[in-house]
Protein backbone atom coordinates (compact mmCIF):
# COMPACT_ATOMS: atom_id res chain seq x y z
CA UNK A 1 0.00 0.00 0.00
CA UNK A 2 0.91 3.55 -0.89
CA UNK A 3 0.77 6.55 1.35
CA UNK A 4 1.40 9.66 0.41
CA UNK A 5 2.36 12.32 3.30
CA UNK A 6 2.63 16.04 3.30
CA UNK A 7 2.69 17.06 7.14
CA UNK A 8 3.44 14.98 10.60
CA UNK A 9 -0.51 15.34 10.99
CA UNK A 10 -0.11 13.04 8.05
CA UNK A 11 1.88 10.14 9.89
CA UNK A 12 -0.35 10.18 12.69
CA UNK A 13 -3.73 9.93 10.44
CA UNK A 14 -2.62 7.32 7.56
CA UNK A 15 0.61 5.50 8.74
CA UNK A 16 -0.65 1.53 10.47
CA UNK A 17 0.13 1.87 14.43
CA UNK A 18 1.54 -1.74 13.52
CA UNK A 19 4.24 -0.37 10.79
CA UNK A 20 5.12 3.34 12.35
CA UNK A 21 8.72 1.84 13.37
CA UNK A 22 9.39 0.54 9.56
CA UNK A 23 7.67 3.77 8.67
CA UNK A 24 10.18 5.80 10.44
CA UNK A 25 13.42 3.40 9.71
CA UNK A 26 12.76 4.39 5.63
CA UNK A 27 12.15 8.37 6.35
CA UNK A 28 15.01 8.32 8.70
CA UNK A 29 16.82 7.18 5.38
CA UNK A 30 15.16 8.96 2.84
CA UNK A 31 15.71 12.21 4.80
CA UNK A 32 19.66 11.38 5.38
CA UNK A 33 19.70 10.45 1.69
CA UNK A 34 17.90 13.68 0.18
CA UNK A 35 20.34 16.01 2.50
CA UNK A 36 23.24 14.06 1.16
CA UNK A 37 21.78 14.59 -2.63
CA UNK A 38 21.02 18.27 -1.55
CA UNK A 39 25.56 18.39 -0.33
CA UNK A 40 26.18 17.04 -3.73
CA UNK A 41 23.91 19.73 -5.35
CA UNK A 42 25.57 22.19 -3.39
CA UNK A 43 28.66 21.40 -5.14
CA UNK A 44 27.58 21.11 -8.09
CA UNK A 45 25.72 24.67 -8.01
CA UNK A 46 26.22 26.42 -5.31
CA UNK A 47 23.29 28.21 -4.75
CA UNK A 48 21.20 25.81 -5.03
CA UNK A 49 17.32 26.15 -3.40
CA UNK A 50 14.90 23.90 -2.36
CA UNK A 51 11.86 25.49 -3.76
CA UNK A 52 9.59 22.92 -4.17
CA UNK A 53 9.20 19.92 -2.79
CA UNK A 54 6.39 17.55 -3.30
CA UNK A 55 4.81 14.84 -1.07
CA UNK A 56 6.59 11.99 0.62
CA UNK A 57 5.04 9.08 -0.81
CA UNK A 58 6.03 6.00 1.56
CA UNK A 59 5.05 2.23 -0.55
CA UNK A 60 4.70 0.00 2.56
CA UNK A 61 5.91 -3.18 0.26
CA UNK A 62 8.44 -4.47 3.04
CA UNK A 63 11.10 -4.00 0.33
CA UNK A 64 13.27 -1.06 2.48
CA UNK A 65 13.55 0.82 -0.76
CA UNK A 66 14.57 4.55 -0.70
CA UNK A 67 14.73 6.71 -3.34
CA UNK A 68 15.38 10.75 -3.31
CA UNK A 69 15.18 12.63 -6.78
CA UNK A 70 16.77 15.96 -6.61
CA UNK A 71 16.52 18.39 -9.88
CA UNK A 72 19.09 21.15 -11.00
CA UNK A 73 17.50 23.82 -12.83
CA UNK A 74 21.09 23.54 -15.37
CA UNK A 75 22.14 20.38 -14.94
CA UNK A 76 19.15 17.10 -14.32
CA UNK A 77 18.26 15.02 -11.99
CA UNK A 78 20.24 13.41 -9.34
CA UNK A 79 18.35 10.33 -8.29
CA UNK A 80 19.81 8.13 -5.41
CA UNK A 81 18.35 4.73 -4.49
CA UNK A 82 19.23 1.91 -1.93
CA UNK A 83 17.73 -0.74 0.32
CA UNK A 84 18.42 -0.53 3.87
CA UNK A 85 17.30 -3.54 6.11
């Protein structure tokens, strides 16, 4: 099952009581991930923004899957993806 999260109200309203820990395990990750991306942005263009950023969209699939897209008005997309356990 999808969720798809835009505040901590969010977590509390749609996330299983029963799957909150694995919840938190892959945004833990995700969020370490996406700063990491946003470092390597940095570099790349040093001004770099956040200006927009959409909806965390958690797939409860027990897979552990992260991934963080990150796009560069000059450059692309810097997409990072891993499975934690």
């Amino acid at each position: 099952m999808k969720y798809e999260l835009e505040s901590i109200t969010d977590i509390f309203n749609k996330i299983p009581t029963d799957r909150v820990e694995i919840f938190m395990k892959e945004l833990t990750d995700a969020v370490l991930q996406a700063k990491l991306t946003i470092d390597v942005a940095r570099f790349i263009e040093p001004d770099f923004e956040i200006t927009q950023a959409k909806p965390f969209i958690w797939d409860d699939d027990d897979k552990g899957e992260v991934m963080v897209t990150v796009s560069l008005d000059n450059i692309g997309k810097i997409i990072t993806k891993r499975t934690i356990k």
